[in-house]
Protein backbone atom coordinates (compact mmCIF):
# COMPACT_ATOMS: atom_id res chain seq x y z
CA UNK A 1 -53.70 -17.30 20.64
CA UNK A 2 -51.90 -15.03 18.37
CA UNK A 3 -48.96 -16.61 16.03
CA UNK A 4 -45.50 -17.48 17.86
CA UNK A 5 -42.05 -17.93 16.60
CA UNK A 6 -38.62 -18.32 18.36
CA UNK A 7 -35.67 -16.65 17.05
CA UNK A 8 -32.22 -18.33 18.05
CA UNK A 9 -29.30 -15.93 17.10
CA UNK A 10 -26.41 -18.51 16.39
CA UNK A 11 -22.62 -17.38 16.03
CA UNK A 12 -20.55 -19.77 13.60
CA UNK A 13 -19.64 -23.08 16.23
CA UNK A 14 -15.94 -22.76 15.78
CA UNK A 15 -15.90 -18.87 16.74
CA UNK A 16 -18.47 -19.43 19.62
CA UNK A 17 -17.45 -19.15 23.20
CA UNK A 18 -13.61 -17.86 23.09
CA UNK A 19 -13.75 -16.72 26.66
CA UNK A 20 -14.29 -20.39 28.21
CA UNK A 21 -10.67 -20.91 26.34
CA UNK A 22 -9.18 -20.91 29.93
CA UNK A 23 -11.41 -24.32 30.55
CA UNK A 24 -12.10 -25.85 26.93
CA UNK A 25 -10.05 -26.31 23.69
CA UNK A 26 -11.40 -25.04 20.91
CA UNK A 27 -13.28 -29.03 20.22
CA UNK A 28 -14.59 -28.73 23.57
CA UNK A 29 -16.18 -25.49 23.00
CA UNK A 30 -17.94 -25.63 19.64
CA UNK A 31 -19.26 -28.82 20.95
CA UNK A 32 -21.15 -26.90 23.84
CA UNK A 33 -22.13 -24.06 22.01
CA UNK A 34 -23.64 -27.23 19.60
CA UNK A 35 -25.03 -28.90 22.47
CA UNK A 36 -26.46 -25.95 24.35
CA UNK A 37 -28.26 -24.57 20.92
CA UNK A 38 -29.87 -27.87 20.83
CA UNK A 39 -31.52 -27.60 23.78
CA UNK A 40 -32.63 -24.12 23.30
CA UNK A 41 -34.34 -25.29 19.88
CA UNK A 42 -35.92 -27.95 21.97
CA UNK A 43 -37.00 -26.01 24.32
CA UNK A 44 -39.19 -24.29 21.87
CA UNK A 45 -41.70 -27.23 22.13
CA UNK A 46 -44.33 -27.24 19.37
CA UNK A 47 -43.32 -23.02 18.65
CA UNK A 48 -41.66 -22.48 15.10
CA UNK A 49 -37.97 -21.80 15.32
CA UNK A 50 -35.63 -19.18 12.90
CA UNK A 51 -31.82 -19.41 13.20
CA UNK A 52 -30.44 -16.24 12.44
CA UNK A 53 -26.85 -17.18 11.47
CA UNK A 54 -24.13 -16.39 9.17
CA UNK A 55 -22.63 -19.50 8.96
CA UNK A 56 -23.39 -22.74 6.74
CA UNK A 57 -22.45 -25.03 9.13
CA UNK A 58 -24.93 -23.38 11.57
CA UNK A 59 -27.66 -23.17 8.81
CA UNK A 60 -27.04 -26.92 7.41
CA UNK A 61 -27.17 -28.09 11.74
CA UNK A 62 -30.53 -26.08 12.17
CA UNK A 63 -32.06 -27.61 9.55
CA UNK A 64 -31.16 -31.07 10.56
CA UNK A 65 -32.68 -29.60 14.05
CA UNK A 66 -36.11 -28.69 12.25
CA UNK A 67 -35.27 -24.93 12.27
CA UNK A 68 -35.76 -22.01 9.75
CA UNK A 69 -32.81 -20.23 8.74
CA UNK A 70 -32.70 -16.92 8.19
CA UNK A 71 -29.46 -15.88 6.45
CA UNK A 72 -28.25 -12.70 7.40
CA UNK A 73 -24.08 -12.59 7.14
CA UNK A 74 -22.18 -9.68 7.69
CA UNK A 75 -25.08 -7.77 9.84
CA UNK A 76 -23.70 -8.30 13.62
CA UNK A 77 -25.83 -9.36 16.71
CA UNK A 78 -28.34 -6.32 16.87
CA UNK A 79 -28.89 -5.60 13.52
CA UNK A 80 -29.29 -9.60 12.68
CA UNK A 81 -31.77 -9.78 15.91
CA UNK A 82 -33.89 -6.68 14.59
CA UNK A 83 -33.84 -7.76 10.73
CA UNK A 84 -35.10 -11.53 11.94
CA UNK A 85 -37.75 -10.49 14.27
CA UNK A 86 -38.85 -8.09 11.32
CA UNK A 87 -38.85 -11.12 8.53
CA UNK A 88 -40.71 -13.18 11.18
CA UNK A 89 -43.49 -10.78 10.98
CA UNK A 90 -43.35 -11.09 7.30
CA UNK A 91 -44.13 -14.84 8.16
CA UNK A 92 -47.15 -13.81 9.98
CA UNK A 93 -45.74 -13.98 13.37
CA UNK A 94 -47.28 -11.92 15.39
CA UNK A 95 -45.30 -12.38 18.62
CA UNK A 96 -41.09 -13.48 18.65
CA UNK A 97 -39.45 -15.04 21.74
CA UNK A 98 -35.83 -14.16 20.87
CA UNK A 99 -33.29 -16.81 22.87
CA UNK A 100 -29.81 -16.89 23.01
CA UNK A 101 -28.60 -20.09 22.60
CA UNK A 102 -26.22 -20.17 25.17
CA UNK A 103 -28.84 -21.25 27.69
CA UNK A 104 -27.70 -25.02 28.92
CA UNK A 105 -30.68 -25.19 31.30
CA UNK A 106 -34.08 -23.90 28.79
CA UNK A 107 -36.46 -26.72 29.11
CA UNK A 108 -39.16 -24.60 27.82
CA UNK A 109 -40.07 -20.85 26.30
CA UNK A 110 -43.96 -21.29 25.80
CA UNK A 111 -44.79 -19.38 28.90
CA UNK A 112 -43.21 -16.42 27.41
CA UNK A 113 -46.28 -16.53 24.82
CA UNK A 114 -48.79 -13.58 27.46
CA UNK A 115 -52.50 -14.26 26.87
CA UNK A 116 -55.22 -12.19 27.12
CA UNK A 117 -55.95 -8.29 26.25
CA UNK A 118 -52.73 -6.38 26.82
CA UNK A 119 -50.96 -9.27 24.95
CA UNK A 120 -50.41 -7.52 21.77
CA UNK A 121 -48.34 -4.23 23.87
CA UNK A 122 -46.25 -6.48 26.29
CA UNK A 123 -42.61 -7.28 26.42
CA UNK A 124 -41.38 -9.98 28.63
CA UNK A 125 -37.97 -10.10 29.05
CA UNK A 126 -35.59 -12.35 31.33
CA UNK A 127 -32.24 -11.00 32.53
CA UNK A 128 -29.25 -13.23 33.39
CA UNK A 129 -28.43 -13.80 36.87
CA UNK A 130 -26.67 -11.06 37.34
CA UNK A 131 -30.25 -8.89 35.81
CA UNK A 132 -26.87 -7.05 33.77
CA UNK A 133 -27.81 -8.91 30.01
CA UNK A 134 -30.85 -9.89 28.25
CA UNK A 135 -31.20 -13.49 28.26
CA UNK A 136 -34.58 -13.91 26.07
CA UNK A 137 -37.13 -11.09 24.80
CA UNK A 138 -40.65 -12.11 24.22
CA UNK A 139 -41.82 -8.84 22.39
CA UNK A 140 -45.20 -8.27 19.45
CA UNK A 141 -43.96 -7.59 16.09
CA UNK A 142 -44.05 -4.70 14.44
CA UNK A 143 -42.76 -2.51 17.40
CA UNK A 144 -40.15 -1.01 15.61
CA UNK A 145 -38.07 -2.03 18.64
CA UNK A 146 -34.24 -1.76 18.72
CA UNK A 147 -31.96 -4.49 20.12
CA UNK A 148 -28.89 -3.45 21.91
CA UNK A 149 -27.13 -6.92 23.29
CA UNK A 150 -24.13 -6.43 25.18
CA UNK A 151 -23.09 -5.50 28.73
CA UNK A 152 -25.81 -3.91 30.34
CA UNK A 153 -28.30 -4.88 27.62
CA UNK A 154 -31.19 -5.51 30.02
CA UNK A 155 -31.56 -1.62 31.41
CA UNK A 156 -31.52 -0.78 27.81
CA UNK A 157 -33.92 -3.09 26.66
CA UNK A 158 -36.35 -2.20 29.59
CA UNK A 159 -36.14 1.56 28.46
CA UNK A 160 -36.38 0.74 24.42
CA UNK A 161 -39.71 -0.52 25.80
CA UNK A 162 -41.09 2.04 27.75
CA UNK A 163 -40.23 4.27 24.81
CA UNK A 164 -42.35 2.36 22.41
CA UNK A 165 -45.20 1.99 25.10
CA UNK A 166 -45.37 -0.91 26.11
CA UNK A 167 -45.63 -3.09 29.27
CA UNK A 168 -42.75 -4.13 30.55
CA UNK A 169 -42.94 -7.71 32.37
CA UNK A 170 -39.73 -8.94 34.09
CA UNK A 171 -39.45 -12.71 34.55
CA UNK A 172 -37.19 -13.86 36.57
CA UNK A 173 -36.42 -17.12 35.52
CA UNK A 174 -33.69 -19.59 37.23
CA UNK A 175 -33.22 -21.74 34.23
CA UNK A 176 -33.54 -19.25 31.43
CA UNK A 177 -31.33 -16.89 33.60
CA UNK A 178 -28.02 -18.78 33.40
CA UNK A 179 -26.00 -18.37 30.81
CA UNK A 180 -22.27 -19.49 29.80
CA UNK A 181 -20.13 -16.46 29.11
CA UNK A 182 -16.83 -17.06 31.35
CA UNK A 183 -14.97 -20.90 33.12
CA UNK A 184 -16.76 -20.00 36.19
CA UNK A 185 -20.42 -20.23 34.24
CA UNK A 186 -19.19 -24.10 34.18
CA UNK A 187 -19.38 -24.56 37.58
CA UNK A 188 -21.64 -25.54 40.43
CA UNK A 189 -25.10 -25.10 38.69
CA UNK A 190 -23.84 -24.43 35.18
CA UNK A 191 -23.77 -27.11 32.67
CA UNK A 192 -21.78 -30.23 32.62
CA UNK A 193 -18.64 -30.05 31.00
């Protein structure tokens, strides 16, 4: 089975989550953004985990959660994303499973690790509900593949990939698909508040 790492993109806890500020205070909300990273990380299983942050309180908490940090301040969400999954293959990594870690419900990411002898040119990828953003990216190193996150991310992310050749897998996956951008993300099947 060819090497594995995770790669958790992690904004600074205090700044994380300003849209719930309808529903939470500003306590309430770095402490889900905290919790919810936490269970991404664990979610990982027995896979190596990076933190891509810019923030020391970030890097000192995914430490204490058994994760790698890889510094990169000052880069933004794509550019942070591609530099990581880069130094990852540095580490020998061979495959990343980028996750956001706004994900309340990941229980686990190892079946995003494809087997077998088109392994090495497949992209798996797992929209949010609403199949608009990019939830987690299960992609081969050395692709020289660009992220684009935002609005409409998952469309861009499918073409990226056809550009570089590669197979495209779609996994539609309930718990990996829900994400908390917005109050109503709190709701009925969202996490507990």
């Amino acid at each position: 089975m060819a090497a594995v790492g995770v790669l958790v993109p992690v904004k600074a806890f205090a700044d994380a989550k300003v849209r719930l500020a309808p529903a939470l205070n500003p306590h309430e909300r770095a402490t889900l953004a905290r919790t919810m990273a936490a269970g991404v990380v664990a979610a990982a299983g027995d896979l190596p985990v990076w933190v891509v942050c810019d923030d020391e309180a970030v890097a000192d908490w995914a430490r204490t959660n058994g994760a790698e940090v890889l510094w990169m301040p000052g880069r933004g969400l794509n550019r942070a994303v591609t530099e990581g999954v880069s130094a990852l293959g540095r580490h020998g990594m061979e495959r990343v499973v980028v996750c956001h870690a706004d994900l309340p419900r990941a229980v686990r990411l190892d079946h995003l690790c494809p087997e077998g002898p088109d392994a090495p040119s497949t992209v798996i990828m797992v929209p949010d509900r609403h199949r608009d953003g990019t939830n987690v990216l299960s992609l081969p190193t050395g692709t020289g593949f660009r992220f684009s996150y935002g609005p409409g991310s998952f469309p861009r992310h499918d073409t990226e990939a056809r550009r570089h050749g590669l197979v495209v897998v779609t996994l539609d996956d309930p718990d990996l698909a829900w994400d908390v951008d917005l109050p109503a993300d709190l709701g009925t099947g969202g996490p507990p508040t």
